[in-house]
N, C-alpha and C. Protein backbone atom coordinates (compact mmCIF):
# COMPACT_ATOMS: atom_id res chain seq x y z
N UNK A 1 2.05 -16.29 -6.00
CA UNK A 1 0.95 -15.35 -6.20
C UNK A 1 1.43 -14.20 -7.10
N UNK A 2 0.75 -13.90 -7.91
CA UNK A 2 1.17 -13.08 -8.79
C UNK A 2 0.98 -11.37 -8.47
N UNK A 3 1.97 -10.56 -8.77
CA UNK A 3 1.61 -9.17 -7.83
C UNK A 3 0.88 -8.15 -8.96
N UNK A 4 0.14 -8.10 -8.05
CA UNK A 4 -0.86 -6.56 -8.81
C UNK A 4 0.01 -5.45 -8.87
N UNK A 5 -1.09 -4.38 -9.70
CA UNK A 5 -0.45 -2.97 -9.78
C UNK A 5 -1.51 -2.20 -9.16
N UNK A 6 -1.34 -1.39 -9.10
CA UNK A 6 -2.23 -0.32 -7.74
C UNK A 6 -1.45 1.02 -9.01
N UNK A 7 -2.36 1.42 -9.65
CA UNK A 7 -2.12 2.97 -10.30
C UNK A 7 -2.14 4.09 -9.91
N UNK A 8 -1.41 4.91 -9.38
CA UNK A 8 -1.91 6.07 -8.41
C UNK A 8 -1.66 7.76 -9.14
N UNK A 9 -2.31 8.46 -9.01
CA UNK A 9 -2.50 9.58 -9.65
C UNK A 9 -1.57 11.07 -9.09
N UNK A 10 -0.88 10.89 -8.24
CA UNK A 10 0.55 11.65 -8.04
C UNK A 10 1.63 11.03 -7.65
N UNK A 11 2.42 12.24 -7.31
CA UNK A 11 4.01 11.66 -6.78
C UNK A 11 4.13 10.94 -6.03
N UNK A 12 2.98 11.04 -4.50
CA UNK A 12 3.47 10.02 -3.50
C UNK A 12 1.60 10.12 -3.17
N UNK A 13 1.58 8.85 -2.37
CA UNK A 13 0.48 9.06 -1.06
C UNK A 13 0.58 8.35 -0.09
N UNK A 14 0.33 8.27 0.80
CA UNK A 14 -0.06 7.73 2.29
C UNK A 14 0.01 6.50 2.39
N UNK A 15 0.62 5.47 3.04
CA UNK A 15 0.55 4.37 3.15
C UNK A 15 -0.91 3.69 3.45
N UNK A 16 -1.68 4.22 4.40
CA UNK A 16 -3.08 4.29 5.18
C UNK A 16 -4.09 4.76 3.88
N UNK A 17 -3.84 5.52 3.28
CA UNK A 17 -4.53 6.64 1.78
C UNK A 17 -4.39 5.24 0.72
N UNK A 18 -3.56 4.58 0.63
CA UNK A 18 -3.19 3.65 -0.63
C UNK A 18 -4.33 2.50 0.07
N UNK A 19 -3.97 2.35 0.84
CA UNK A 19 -4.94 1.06 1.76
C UNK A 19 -6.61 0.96 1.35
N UNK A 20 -6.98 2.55 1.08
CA UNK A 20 -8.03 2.51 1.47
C UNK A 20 -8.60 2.57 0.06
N UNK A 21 -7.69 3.77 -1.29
CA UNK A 21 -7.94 3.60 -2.22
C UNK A 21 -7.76 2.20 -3.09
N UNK A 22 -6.47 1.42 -2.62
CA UNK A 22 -7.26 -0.17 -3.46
C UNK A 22 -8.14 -0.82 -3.53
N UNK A 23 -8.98 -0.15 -2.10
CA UNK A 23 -10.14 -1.46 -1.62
C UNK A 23 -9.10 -2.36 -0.87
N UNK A 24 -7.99 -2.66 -0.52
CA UNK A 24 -7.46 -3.01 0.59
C UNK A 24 -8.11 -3.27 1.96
N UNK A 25 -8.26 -2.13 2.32
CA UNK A 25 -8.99 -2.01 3.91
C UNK A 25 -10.53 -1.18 3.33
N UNK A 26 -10.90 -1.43 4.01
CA UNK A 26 -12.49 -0.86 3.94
C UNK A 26 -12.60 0.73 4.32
N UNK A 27 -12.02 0.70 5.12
CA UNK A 27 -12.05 1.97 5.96
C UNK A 27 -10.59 2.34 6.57
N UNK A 28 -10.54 4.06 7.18
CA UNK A 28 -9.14 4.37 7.61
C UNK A 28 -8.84 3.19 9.17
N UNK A 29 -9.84 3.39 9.57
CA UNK A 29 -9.86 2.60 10.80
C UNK A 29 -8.86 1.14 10.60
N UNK A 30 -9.71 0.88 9.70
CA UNK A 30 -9.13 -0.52 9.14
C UNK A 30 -7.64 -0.74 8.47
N UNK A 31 -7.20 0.55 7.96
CA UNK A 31 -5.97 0.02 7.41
C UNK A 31 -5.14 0.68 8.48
N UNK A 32 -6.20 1.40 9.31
CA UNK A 32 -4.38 1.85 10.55
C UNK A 32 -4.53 0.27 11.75
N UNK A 33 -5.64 0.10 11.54
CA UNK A 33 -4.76 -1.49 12.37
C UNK A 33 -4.68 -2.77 11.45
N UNK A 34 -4.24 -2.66 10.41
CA UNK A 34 -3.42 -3.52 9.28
C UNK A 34 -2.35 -3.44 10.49
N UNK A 35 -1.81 -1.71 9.51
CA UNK A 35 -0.61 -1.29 9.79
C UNK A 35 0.05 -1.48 11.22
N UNK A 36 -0.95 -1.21 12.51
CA UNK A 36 -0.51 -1.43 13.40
C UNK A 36 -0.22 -2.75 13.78
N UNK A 37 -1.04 -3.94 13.43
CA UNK A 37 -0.80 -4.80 13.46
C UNK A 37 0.08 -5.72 12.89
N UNK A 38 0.86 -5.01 12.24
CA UNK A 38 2.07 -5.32 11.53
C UNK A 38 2.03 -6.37 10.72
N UNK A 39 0.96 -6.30 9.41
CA UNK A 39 0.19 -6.65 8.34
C UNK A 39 0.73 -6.36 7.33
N UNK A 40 1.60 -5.50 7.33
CA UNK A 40 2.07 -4.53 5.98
C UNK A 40 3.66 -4.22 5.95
N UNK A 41 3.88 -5.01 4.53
CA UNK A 41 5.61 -4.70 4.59
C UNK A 41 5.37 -3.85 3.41
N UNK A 42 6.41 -2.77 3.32
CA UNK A 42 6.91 -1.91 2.08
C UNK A 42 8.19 -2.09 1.98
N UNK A 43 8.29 -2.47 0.50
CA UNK A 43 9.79 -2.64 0.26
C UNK A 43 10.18 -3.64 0.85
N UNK A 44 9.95 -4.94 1.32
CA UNK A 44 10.10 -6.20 2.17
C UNK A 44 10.34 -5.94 3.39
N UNK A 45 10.01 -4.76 4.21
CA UNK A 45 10.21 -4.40 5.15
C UNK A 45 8.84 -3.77 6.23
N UNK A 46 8.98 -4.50 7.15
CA UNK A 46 7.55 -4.34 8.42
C UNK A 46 7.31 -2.45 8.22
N UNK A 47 6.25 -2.38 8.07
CA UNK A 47 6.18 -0.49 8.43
C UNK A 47 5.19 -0.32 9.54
N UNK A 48 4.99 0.05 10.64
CA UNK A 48 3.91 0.70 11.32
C UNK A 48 3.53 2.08 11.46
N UNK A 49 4.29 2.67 10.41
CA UNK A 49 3.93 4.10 10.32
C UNK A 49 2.72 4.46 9.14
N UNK A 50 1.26 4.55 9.58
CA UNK A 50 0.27 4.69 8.31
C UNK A 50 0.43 6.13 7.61
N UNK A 51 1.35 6.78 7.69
CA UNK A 51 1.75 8.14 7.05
C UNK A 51 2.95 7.95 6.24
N UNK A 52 3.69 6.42 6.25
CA UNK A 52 4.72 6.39 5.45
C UNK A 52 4.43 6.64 3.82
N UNK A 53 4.88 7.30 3.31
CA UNK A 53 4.76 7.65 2.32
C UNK A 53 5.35 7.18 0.73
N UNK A 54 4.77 6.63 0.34
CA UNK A 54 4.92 5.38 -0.73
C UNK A 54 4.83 6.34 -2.57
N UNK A 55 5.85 5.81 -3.08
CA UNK A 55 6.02 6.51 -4.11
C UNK A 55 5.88 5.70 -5.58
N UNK A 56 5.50 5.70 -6.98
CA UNK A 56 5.91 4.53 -7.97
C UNK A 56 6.75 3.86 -7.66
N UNK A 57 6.93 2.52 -7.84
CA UNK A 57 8.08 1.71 -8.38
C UNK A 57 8.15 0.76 -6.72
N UNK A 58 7.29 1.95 -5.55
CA UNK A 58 7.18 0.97 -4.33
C UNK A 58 6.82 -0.43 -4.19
N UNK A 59 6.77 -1.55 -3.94
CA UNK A 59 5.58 -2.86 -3.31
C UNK A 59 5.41 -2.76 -1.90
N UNK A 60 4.00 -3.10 -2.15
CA UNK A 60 3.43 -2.89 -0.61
C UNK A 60 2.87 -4.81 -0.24
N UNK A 61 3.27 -5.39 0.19
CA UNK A 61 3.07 -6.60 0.69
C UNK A 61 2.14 -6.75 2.06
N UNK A 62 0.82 -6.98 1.55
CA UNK A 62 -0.10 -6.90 2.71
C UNK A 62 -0.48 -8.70 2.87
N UNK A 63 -0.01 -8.73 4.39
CA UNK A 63 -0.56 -10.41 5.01
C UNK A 63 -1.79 -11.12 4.20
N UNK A 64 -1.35 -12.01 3.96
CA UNK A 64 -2.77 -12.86 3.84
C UNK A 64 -3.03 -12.19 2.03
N UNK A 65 -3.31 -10.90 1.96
CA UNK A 65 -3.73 -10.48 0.45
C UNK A 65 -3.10 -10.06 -0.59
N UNK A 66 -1.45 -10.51 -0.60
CA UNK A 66 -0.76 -10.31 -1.66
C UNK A 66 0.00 -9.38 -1.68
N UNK A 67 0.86 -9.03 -2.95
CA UNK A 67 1.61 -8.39 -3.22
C UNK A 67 1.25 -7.28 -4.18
N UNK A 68 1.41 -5.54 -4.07
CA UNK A 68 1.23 -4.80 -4.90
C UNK A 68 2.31 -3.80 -5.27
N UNK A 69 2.39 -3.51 -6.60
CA UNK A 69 3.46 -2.54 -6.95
C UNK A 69 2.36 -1.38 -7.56
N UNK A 70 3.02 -0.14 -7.00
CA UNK A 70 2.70 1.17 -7.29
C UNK A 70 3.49 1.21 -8.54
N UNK A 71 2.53 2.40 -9.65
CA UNK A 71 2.81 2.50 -10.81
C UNK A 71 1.99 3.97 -10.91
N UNK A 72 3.01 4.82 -11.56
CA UNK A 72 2.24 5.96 -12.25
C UNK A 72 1.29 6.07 -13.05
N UNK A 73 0.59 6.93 -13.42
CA UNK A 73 -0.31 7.22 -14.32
C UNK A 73 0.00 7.23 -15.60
N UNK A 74 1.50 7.93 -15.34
CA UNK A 74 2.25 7.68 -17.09
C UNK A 74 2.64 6.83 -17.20
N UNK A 75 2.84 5.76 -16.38
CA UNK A 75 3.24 4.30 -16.89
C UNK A 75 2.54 3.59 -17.65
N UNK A 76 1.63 3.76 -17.87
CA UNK A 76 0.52 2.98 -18.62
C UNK A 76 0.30 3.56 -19.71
């Protein structure tokens, strides 16, 4: 599967905040039980913290819907 980019417009945001701005999860509700449900690796690694805080150059690997890498605004 080929991994997307997710463009984000500062330094860091919210693991739960990224969820919701990809269209990921629908709602906060929804991406804090991704997260709780342990749906979501960052960095190839399980996170259940929806406040972890994800920066460019991160991948966020969500179950079932793929792989995404964070990318700055000036990257493009």
């Amino acid at each position: 599967m080929k991994m997307k980019t997710i463009q984000i417009y500062s330094e860091i945001i919210k693991l739960d905040q990224l969820l919701k701005f990809a269209g990921i999860a629908e709602s906060g509700s929804m991406a804090k039980a991704m997260i709780q449900d342990e749906m979501v690796k960052v960095n190839g690694e399980t996170v259940t913290a929806r406040g972890k805080k994800l920066k460019p150059g991160d991948t966020v690997e969500v179950e079932g819907l793929g792989t995404f890498q964070l990318v700055s605004e000036k990257a493009q």
